[in-house]
C-alpha atoms as a PDB file:
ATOM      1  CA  UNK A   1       0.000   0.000   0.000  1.00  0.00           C
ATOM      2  CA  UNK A   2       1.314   3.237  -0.939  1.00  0.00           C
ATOM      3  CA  UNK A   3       2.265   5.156   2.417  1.00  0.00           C
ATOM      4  CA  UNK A   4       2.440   8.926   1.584  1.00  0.00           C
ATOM      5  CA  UNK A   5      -1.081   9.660   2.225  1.00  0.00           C
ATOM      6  CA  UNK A   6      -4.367   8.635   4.268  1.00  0.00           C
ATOM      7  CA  UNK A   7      -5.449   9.498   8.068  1.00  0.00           C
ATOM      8  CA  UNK A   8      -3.887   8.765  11.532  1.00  0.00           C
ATOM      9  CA  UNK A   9      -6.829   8.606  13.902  1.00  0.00           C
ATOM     10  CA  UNK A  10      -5.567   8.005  17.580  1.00  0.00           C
ATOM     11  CA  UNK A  11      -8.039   6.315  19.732  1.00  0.00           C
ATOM     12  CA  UNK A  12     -11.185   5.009  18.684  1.00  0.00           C
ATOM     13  CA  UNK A  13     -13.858   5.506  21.522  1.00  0.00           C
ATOM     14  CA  UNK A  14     -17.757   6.692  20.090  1.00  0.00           C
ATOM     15  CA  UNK A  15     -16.458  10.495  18.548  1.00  0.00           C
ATOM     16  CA  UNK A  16     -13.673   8.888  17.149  1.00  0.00           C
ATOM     17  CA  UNK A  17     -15.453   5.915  15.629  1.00  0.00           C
ATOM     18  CA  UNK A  18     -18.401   8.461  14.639  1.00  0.00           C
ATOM     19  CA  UNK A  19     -15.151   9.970  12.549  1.00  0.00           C
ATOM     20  CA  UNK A  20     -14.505   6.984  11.433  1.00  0.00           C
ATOM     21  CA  UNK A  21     -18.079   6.055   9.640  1.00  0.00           C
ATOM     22  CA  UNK A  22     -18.073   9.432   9.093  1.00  0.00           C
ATOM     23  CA  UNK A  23     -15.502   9.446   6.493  1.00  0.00           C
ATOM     24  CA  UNK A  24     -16.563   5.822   4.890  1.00  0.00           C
ATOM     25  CA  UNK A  25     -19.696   6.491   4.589  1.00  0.00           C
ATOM     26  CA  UNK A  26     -20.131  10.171   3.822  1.00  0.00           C
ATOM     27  CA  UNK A  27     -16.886  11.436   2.741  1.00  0.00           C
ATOM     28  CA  UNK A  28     -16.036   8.577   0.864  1.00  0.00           C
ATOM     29  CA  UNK A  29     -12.596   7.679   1.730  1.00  0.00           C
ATOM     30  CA  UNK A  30     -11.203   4.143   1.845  1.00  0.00           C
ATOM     31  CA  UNK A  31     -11.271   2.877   4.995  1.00  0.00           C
ATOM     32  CA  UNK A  32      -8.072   1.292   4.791  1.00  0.00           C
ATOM     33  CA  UNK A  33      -6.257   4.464   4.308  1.00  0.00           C
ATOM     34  CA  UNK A  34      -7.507   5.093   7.926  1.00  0.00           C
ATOM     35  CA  UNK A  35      -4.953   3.923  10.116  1.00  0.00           C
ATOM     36  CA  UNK A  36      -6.743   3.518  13.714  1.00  0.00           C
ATOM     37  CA  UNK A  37      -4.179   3.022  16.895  1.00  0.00           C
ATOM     38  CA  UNK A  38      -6.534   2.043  19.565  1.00  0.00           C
ATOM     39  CA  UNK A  39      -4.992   0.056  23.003  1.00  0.00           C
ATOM     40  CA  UNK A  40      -8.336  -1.189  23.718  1.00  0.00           C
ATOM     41  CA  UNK A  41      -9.241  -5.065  21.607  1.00  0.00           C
ATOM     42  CA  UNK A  42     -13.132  -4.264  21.604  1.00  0.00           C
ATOM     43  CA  UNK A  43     -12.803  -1.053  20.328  1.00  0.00           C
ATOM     44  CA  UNK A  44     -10.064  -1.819  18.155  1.00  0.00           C
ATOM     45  CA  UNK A  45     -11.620  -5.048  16.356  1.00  0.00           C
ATOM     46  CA  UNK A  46     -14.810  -2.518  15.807  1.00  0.00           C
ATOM     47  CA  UNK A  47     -12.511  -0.408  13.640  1.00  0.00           C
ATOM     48  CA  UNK A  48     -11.005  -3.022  12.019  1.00  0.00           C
ATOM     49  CA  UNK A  49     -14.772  -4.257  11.410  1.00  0.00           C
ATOM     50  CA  UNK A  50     -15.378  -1.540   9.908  1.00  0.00           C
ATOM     51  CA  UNK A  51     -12.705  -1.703   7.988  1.00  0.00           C
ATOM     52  CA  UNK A  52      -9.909   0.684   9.148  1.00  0.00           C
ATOM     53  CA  UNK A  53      -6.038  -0.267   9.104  1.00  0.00           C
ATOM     54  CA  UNK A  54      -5.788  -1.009  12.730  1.00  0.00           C
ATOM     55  CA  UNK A  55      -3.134  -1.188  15.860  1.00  0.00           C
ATOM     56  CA  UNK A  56      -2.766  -1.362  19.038  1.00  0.00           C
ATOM     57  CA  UNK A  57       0.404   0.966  19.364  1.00  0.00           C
ATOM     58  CA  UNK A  58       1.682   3.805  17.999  1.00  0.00           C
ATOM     59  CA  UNK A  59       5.334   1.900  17.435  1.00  0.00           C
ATOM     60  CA  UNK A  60       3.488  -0.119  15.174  1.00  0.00           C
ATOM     61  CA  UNK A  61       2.688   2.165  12.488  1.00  0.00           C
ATOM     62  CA  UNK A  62       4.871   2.128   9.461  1.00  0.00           C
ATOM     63  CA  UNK A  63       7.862   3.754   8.994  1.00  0.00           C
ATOM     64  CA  UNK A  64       7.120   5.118   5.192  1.00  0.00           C
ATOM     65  CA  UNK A  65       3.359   6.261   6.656  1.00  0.00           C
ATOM     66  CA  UNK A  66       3.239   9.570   5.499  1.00  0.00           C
ATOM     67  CA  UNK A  67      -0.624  10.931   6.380  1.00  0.00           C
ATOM     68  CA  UNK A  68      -2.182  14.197   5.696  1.00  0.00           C
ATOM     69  CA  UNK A  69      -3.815  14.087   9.022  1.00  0.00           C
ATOM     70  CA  UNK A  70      -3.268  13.283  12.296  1.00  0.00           C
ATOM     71  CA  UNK A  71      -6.629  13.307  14.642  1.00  0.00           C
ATOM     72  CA  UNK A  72      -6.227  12.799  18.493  1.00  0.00           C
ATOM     73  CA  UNK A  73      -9.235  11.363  19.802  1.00  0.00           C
ATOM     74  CA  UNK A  74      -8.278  10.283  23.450  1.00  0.00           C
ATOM     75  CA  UNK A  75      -9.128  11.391  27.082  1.00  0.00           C
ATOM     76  CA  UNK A  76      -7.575  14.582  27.890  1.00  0.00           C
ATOM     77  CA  UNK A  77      -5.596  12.902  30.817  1.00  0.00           C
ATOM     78  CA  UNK A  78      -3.457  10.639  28.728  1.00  0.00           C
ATOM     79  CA  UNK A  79      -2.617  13.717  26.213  1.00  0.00           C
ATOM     80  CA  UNK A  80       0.866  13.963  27.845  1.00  0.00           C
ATOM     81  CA  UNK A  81       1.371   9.937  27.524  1.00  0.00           C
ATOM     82  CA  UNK A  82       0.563   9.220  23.795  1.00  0.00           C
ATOM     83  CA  UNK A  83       1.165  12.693  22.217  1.00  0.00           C
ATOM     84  CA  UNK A  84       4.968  12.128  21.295  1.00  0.00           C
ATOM     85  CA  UNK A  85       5.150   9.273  19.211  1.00  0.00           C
ATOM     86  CA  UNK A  86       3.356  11.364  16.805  1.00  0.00           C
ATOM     87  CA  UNK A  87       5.945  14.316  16.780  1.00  0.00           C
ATOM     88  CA  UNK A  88       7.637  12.535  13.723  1.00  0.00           C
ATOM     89  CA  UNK A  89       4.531  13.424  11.543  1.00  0.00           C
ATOM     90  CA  UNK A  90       4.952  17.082  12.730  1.00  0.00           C
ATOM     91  CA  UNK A  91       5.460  19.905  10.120  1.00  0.00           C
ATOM     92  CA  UNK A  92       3.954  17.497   7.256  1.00  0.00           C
ATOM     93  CA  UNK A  93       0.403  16.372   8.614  1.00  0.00           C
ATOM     94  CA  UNK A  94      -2.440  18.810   9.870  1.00  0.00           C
ATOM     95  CA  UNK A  95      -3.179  17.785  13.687  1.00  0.00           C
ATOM     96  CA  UNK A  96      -6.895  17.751  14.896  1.00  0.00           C
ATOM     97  CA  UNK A  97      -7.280  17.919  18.468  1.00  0.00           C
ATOM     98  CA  UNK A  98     -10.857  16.679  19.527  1.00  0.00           C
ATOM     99  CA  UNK A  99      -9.419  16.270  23.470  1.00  0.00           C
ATOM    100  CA  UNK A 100     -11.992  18.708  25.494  1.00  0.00           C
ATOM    101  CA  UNK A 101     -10.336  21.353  27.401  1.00  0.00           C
ATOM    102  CA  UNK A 102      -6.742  20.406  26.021  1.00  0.00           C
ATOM    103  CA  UNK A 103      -5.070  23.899  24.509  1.00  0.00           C
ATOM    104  CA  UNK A 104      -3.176  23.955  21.365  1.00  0.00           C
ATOM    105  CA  UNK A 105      -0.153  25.250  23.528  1.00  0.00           C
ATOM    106  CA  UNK A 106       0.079  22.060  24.857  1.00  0.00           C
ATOM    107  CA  UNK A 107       0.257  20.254  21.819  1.00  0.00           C
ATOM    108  CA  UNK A 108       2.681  22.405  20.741  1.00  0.00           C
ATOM    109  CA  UNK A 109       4.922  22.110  23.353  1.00  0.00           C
ATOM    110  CA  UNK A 110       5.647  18.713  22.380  1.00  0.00           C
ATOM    111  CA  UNK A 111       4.863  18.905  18.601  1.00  0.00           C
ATOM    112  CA  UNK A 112       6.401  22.440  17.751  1.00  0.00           C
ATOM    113  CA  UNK A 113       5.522  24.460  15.328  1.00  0.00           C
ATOM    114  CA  UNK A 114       2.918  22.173  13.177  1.00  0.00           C
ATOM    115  CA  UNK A 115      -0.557  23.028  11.886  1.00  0.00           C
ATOM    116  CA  UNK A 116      -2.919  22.487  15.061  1.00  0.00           C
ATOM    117  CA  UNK A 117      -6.992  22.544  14.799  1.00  0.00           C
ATOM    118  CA  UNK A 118      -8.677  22.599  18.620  1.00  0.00           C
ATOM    119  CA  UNK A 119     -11.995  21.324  17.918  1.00  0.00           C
ATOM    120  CA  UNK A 120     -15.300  20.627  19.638  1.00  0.00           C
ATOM    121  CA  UNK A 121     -17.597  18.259  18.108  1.00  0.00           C
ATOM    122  CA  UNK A 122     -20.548  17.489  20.340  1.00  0.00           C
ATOM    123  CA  UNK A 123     -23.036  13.727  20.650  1.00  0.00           C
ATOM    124  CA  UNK A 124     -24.643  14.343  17.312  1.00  0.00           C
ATOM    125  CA  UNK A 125     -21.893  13.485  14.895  1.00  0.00           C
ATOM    126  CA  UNK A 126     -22.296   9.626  15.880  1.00  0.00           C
ATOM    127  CA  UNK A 127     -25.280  10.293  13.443  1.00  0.00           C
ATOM    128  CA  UNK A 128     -23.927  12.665  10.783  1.00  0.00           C
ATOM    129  CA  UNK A 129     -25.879  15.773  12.696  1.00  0.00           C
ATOM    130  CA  UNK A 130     -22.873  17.220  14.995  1.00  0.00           C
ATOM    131  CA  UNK A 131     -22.118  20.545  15.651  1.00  0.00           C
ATOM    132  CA  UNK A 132     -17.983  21.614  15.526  1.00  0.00           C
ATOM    133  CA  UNK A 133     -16.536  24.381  16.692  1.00  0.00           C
ATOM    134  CA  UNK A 134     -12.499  24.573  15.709  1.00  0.00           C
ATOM    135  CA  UNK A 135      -9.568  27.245  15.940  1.00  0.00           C
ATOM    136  CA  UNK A 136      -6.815  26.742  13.896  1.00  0.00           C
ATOM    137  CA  UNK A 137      -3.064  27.982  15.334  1.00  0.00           C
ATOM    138  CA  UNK A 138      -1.049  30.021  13.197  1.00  0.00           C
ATOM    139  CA  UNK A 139       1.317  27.476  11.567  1.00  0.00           C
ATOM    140  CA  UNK A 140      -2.206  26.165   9.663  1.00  0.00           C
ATOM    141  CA  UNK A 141      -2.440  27.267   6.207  1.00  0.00           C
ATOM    142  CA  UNK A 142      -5.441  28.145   3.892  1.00  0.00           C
ATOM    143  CA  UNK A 143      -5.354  24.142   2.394  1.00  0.00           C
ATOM    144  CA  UNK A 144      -5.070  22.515   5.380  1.00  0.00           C
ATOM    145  CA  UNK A 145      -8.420  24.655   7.032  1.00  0.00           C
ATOM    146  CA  UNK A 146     -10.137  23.151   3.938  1.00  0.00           C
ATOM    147  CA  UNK A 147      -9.022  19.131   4.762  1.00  0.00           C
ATOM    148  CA  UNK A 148     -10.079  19.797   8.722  1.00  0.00           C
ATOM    149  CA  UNK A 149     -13.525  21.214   7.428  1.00  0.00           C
ATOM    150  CA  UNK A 150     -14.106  18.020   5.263  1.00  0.00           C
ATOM    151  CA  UNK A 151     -13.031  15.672   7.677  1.00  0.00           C
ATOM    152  CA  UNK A 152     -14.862  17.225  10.034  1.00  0.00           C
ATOM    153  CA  UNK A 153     -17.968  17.807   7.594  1.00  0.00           C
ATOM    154  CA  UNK A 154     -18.236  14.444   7.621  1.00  0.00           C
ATOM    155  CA  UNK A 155     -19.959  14.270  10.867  1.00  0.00           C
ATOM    156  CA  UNK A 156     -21.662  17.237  11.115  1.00  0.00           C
ATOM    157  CA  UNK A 157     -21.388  21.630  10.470  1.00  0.00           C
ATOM    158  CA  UNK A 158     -18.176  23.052  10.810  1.00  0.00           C
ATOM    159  CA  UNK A 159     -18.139  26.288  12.401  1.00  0.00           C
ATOM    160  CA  UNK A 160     -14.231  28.166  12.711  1.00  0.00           C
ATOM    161  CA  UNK A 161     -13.715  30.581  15.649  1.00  0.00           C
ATOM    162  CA  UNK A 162     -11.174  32.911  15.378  1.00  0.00           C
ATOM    163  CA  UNK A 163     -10.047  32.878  19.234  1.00  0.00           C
ATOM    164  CA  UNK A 164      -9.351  29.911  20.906  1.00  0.00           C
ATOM    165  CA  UNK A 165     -11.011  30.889  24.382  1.00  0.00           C
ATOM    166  CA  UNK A 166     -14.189  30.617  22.414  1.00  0.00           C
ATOM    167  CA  UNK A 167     -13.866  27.109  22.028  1.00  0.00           C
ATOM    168  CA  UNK A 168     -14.601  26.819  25.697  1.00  0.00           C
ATOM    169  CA  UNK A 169     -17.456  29.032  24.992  1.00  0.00           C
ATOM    170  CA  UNK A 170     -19.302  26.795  21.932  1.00  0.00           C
ATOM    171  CA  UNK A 171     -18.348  23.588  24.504  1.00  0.00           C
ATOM    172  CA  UNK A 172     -21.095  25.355  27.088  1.00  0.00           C
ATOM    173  CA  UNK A 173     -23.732  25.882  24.182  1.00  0.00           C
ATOM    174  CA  UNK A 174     -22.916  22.981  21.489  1.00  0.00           C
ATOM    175  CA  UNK A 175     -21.094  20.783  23.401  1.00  0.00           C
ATOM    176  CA  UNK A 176     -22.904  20.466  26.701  1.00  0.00           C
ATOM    177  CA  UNK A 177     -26.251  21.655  24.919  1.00  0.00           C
ATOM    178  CA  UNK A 178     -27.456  17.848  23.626  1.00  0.00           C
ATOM    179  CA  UNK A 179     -27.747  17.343  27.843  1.00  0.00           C
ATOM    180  CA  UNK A 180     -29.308  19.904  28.350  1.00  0.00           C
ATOM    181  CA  UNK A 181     -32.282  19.065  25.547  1.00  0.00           C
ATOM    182  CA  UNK A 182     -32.328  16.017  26.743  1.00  0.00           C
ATOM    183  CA  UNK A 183     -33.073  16.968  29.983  1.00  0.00           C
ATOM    184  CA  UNK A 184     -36.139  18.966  28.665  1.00  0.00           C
ATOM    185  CA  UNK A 185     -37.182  15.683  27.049  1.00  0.00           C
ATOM    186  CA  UNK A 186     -37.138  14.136  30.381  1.00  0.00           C
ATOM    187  CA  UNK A 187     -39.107  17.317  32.110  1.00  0.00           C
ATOM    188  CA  UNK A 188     -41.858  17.294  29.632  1.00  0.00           C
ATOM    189  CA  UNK A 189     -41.817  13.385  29.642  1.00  0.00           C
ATOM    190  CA  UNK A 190     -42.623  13.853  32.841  1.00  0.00           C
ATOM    191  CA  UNK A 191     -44.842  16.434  32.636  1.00  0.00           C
ATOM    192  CA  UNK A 192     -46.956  14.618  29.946  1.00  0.00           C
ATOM    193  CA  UNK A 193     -47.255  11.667  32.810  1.00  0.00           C
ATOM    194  CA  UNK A 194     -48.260  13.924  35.119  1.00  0.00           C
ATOM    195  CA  UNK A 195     -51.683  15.760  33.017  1.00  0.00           C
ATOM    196  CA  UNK A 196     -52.117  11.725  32.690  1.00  0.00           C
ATOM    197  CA  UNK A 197     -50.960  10.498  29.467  1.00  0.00           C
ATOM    198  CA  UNK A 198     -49.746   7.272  29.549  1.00  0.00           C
ATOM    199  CA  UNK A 199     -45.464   6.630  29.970  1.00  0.00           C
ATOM    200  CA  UNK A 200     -45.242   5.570  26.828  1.00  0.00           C
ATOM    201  CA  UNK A 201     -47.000   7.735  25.074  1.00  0.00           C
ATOM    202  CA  UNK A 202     -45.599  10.454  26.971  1.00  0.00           C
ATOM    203  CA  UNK A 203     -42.206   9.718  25.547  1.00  0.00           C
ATOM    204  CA  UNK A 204     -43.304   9.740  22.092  1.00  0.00           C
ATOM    205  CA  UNK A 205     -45.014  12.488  22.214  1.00  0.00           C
ATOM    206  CA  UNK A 206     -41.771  14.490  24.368  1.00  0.00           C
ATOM    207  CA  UNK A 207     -39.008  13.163  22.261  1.00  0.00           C
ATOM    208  CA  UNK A 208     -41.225  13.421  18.733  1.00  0.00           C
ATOM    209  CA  UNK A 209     -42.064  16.825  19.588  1.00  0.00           C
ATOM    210  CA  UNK A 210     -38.360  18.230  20.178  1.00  0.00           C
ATOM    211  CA  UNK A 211     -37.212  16.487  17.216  1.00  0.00           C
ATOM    212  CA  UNK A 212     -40.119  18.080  15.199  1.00  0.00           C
ATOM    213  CA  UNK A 213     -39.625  21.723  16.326  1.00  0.00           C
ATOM    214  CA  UNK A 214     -35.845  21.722  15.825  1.00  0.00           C
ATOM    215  CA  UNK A 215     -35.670  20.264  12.252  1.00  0.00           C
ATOM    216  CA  UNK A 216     -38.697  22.920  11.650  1.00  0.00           C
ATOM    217  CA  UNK A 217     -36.559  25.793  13.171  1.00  0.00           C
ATOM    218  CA  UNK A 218     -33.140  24.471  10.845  1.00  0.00           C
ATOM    219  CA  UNK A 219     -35.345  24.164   8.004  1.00  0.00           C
ATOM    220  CA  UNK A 220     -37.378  27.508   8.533  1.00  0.00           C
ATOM    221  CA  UNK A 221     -36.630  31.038   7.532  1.00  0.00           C
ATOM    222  CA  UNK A 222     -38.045  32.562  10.368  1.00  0.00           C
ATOM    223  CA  UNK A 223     -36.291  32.836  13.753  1.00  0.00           C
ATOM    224  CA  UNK A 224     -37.089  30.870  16.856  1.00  0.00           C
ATOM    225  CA  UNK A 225     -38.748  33.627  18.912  1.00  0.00           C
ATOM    226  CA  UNK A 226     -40.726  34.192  15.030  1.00  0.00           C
ATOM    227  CA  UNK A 227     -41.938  30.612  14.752  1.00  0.00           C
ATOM    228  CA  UNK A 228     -42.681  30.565  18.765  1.00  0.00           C
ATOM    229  CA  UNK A 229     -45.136  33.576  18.491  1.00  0.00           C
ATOM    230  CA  UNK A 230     -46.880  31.485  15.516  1.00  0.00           C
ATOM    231  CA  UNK A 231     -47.654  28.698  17.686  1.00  0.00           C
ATOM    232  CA  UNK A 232     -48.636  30.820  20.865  1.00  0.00           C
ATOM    233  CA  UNK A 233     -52.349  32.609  20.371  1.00  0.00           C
ATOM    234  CA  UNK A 234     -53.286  35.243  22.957  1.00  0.00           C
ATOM    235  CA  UNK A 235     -54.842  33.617  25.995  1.00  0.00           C
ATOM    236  CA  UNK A 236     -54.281  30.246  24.551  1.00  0.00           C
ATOM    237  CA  UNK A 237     -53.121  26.833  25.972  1.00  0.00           C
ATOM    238  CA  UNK A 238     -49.332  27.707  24.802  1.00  0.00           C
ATOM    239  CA  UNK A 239     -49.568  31.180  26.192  1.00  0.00           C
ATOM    240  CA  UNK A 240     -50.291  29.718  29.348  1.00  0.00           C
ATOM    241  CA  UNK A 241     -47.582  27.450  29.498  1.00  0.00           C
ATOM    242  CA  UNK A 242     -44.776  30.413  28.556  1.00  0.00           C
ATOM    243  CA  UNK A 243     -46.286  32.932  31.763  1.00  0.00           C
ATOM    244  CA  UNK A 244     -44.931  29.881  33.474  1.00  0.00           C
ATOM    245  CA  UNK A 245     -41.312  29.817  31.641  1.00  0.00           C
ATOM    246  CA  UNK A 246     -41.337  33.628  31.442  1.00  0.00           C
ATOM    247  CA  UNK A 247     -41.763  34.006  35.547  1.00  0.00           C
ATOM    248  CA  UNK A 248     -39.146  34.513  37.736  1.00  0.00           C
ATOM    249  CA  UNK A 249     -36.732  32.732  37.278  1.00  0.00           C
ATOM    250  CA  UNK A 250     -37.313  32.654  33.346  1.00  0.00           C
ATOM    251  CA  UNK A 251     -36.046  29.788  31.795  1.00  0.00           C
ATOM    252  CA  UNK A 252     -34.221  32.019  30.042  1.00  0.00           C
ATOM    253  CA  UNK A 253     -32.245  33.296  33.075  1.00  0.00           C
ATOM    254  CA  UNK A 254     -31.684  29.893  34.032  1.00  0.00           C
ATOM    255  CA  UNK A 255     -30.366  28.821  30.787  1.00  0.00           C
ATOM    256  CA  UNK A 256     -28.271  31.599  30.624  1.00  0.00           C
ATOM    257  CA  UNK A 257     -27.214  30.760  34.510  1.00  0.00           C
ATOM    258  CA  UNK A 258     -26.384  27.109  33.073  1.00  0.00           C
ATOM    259  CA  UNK A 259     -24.118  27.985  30.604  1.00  0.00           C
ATOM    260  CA  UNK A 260     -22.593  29.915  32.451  1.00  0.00           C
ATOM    261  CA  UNK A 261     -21.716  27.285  34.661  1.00  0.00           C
ATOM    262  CA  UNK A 262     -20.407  25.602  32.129  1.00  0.00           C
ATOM    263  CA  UNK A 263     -18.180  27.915  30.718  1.00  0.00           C
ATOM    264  CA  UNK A 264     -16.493  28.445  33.902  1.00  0.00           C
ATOM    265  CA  UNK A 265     -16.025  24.567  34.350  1.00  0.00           C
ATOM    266  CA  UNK A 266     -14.194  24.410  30.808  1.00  0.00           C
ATOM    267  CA  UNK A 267     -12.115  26.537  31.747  1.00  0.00           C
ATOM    268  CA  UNK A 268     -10.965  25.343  35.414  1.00  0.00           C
ATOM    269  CA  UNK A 269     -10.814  22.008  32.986  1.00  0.00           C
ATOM    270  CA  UNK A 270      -8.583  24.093  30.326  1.00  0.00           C
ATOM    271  CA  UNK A 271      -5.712  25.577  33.045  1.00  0.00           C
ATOM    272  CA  UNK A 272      -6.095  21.849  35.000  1.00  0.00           C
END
């Protein structure tokens, strides 16, 4: 196989295997040019299942391997362990960091002066539908922005910040923000049990509805608060139900409180 091109994908837990099927099956690139170092046999013989060029260590990967890309897809703790034995691809390959709260300084430090992308997919992408926020350091050209963006196309929309502290911002909203939907799933699951529906039904009719509203507000041209005024008619059912949300403490303020928290926890994660 010729070595000069293809993908180094380093670990191979649920984002990175989202990646993975990602680029197969939407991007259209061979699998075998995907060369997947994963420590871990389960997750490892899923990659190779799938039909990525596995291992289990990095001192396994040939010597002539030459890739374009180089994604690190491993718990920020054992950044520090693994990083170096993929310094000799620096300067050549693009590295795409998808390690929460890990900064691009760090990588540097032991990579020097390489093209770096910090970037934030969030739970989506396992099913095409992700959200990614990414900064690119300096040392990344034009070309390379282009190969991170259809890589990480693949799973999902691509959105480049041009200040890496706002990474830690989109990982309060995009990030963290598939919990905190869910969590309104549960609430009006629970709601919908408690006006007497049936528990079944009321998770249909919870999880059907939020899927419903947010593919109408992507597809729409009007704006949220536009397409929530259509629904709500004065002194109707809905209008009752939003004096509720509206009251102190909005669920506005609260959301606002939440991210908030968030924020501030992604970046005690960031200087940790």
């Amino acid at each position: 196989m010729d070595q000069s091109d293809g993908i180094v994908l380093v670990g191979c837990g649920n984002m990175g295997f989202a990646l993975l099927e990602g680029w197969v099956g939407r991007a259209g690139i061979a699998a075998d040019r995907i060369h997947v170092i994963e420590p871990m046999d389960q997750l490892r013989n899923r990659a190779a299942a799938a039909g990525a060029t596995v291992y289990a260590d990095a001192g396994e990967l040939p010597q002539a391997l030459r890739p374009r890309a180089v994604i690190v897809a491993v718990k920020p703790q054992v950044i520090g362990a693994v990083l170096g034995a993929y310094r000799r691809f620096s300067g050549k390959a693009v590295f795409i960091s998808i390690a929460a709260g890990v900064p691009i300084a760090r990588f540097e430090a032991t990579l020097g002066e390489t093209a770096i992308v910090r970037a934030m997919p969030n739970m989506p992408a396992s099913i095409g539908l992700g959200v990614i926020a990414a900064f690119a350091n300096v040392h990344t050209d034009d070309g390379q922005m282009a190969e991170v963006t259809g890589l990480l196309g693949a799973v999902g929309n691509v959105h480049w910040l041009n200040e890496e502290t706002l990474v830690d911002a989109a990982t309060a909203i995009s990030g963290s923000g598939p919990a905190y939907l869910f969590h309104f799933m549960e609430c009006l699951e629970e709601a919908a049990i408690a006006v007497g529906l049936p528990a079944a039904t009321a998770q249909a009719l919870s999880s059907q509805t939020v899927c419903g509203a947010a593919a109408l507000a992507s597809a729409s041209a009007f704006s949220p608060a536009d397409l929530r005024r259509q629904v709500t008619s004065p002194n109707g059912t809905t209008a009752a139900a939003l004096d509720i949300f509206t009251a102190e403490p909005s669920l506005g303020d609260l959301v606002k409180r939440a991210a908030i928290a968030a924020h501030r926890r992604a970046l005690e994660l960031a200087v940790g």
